[in-house]
C-alpha atoms as a PDB file:
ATOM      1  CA  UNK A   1      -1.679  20.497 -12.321  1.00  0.00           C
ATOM      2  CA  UNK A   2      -3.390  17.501 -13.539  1.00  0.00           C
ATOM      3  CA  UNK A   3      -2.307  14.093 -12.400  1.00  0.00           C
ATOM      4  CA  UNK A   4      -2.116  10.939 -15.441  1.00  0.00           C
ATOM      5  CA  UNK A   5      -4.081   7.942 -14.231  1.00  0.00           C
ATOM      6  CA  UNK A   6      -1.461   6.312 -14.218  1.00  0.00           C
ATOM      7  CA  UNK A   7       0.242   7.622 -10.942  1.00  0.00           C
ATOM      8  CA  UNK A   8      -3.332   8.273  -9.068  1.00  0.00           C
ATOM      9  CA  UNK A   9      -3.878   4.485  -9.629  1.00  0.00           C
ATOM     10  CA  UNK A  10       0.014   3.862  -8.041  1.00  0.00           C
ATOM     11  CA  UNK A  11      -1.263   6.220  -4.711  1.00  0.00           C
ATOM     12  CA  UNK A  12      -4.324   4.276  -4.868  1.00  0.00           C
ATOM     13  CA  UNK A  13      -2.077   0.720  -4.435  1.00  0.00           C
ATOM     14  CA  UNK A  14       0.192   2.727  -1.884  1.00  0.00           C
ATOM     15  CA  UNK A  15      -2.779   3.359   0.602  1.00  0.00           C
ATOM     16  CA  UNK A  16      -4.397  -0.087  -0.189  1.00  0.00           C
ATOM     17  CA  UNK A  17      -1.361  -1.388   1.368  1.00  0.00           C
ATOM     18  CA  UNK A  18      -1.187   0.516   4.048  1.00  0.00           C
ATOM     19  CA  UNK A  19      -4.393  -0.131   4.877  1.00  0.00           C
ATOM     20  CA  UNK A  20      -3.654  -3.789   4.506  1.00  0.00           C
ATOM     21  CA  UNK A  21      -0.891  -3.223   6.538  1.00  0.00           C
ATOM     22  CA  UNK A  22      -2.467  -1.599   9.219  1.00  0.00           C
ATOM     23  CA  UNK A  23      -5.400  -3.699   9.712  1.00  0.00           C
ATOM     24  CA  UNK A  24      -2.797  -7.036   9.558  1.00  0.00           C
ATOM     25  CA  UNK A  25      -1.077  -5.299  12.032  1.00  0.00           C
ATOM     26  CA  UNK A  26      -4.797  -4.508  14.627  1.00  0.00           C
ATOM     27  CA  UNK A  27      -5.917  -8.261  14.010  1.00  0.00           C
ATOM     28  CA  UNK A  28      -2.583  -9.315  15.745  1.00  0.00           C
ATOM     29  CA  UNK A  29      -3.133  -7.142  18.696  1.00  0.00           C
ATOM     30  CA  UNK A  30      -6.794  -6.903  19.040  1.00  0.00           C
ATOM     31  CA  UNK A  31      -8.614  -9.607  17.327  1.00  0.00           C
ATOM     32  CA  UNK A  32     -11.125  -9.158  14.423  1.00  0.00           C
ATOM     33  CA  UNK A  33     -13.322  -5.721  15.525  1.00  0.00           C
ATOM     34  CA  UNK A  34     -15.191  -3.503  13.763  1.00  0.00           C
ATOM     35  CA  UNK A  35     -11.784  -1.341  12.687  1.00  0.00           C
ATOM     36  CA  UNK A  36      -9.946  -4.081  11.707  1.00  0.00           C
ATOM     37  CA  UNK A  37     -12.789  -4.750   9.081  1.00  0.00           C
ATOM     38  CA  UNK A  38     -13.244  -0.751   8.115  1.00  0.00           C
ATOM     39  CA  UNK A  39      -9.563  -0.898   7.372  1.00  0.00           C
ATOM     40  CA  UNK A  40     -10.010  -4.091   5.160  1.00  0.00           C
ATOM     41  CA  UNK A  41     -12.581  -2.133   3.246  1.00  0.00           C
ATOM     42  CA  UNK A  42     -10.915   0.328   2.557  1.00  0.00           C
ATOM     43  CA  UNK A  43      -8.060  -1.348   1.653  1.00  0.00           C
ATOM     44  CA  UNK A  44     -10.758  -2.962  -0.967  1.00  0.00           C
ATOM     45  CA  UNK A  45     -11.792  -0.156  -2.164  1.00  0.00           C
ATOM     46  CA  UNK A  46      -8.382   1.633  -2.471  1.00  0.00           C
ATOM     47  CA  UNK A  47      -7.353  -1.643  -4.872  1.00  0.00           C
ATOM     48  CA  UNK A  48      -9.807  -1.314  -6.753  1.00  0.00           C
ATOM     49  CA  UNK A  49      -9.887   1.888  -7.668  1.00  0.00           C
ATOM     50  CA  UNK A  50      -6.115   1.963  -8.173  1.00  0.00           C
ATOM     51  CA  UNK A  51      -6.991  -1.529 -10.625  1.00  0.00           C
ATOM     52  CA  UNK A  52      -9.566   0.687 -12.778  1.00  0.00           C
ATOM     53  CA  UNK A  53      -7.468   3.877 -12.904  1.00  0.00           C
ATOM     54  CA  UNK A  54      -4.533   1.576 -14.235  1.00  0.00           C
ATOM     55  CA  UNK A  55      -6.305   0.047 -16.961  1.00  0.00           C
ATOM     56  CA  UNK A  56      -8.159   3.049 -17.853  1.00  0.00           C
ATOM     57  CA  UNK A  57      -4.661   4.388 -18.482  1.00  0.00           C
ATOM     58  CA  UNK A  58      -3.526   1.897 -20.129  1.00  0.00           C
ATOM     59  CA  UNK A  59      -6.864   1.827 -22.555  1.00  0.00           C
ATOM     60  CA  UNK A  60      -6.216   5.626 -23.300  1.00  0.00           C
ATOM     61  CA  UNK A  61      -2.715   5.632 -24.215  1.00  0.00           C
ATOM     62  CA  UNK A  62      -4.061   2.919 -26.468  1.00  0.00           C
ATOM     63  CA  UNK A  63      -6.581   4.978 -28.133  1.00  0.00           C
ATOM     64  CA  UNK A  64      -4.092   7.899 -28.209  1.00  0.00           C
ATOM     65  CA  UNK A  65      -1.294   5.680 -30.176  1.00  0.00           C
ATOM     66  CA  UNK A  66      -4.298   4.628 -33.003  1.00  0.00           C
ATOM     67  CA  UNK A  67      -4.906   8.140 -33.961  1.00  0.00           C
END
């Protein structure tokens, strides 16, 4: 089963929030360490891929309605 773009860009935004969440939640115990900024990273990384997957969608349903 493929999945649209549309929703792996959504589970993309899901886990950059958790991640946000999680590393929000390690700098209030434990201080800026090495996790804290792996899990900002990620969280990065997760945004941004579920930013590009969105519009990519969005583009192609474009395209799809001119033809």
């Amino acid at each position: 089963m493929k999945r649209s773009p549309l929703f792996s860009g959504l589970i993309y935004f899901l886990l950059g929030g958790l991640f946000t969440y999680f590393a929000m939640d390690n700098v209030q115990k434990n201080g800026w360490g090495f996790f804290s900024y792996l899990l900002v990273l990620l969280a990065t990384f997760d945004f941004g891929s579920g930013l590009k997957m969105i519009i990519f969608h969005v583009k192609y349903k474009d395209k799809l309605k001119k033809k």
